[in-house]
Protein backbone atom coordinates (compact mmCIF):
# COMPACT_ATOMS: atom_id res chain seq x y z
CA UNK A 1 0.00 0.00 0.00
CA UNK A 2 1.48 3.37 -0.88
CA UNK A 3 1.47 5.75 1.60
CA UNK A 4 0.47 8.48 -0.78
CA UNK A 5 -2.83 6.68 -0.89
CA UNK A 6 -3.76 7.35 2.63
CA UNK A 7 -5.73 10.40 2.04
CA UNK A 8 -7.95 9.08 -0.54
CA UNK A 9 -8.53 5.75 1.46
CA UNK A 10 -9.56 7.87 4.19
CA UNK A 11 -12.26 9.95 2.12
CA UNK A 12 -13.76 6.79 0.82
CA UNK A 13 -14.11 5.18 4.21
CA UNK A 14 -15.80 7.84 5.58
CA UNK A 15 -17.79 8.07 2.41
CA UNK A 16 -18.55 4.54 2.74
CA UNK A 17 -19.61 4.70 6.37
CA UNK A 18 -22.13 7.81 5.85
CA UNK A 19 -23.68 6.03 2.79
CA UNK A 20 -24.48 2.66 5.14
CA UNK A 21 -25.50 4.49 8.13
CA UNK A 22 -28.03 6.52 5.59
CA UNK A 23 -28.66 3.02 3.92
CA UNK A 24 -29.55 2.09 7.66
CA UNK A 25 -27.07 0.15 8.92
CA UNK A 26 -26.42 0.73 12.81
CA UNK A 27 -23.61 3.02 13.90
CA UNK A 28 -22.73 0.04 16.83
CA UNK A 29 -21.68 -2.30 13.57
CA UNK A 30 -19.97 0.11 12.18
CA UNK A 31 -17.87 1.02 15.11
CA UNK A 32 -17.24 -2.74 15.85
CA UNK A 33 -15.40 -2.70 12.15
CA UNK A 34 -13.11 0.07 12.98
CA UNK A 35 -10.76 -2.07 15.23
CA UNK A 36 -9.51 -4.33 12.51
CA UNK A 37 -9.47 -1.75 10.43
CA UNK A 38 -7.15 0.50 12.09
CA UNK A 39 -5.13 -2.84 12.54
CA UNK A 40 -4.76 -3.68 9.10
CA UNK A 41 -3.64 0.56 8.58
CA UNK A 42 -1.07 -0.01 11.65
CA UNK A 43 0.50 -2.89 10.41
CA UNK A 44 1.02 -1.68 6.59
CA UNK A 45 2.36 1.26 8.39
CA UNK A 46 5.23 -0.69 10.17
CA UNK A 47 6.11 -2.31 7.68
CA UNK A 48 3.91 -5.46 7.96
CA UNK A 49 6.12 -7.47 10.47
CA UNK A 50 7.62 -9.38 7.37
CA UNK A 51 11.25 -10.51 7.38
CA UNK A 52 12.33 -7.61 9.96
CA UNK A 53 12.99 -9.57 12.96
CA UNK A 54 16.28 -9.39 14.36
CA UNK A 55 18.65 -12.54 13.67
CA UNK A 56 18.76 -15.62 16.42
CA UNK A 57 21.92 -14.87 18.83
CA UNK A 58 24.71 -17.70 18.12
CA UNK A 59 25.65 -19.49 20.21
CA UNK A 60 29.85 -20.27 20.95
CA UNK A 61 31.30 -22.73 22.49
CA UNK A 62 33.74 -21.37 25.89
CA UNK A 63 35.91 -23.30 27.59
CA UNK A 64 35.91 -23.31 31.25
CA UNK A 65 39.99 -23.26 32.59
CA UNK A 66 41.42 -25.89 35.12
CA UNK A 67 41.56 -23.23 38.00
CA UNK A 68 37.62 -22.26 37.75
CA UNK A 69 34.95 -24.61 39.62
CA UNK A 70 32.37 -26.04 37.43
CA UNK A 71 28.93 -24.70 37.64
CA UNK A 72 25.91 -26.88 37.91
């Protein structure tokens, strides 16, 4: 989604939402669609959460000298 876009999403959602309340749909339903929506614009807006997580940590191998005491 291009960013640039934003604006024009927003006018037809709000378009959309006046012409089903006037249609008759409740304002309740409508509200109860607004959490996944602003979601969905969250997420594009990170980035999506695709391929950006950090790296594992290796893991080495130490050795442990003569002098120390092991560790359980």
């Amino acid at each position: 989604m291009n960013k640039d876009h934003y604006p024009f999403y927003g006018v037809a959602l709000v378009a959309g939402a006046a012409l089903a309340v006037w249609a008759g749909m409740p304002v309740a339903f409508l509200l109860f669609l607004v959490c996944p929506l602003m979601m969905f614009f969250m997420m594009k807006g990170m980035g999506g959460m695709h391929g950006n997580a950090p790296a594992a940590p290796t893991t080495t191998q130490t050795t442990v000298s003569a002098d120390e005491p092991k560790r359980l």
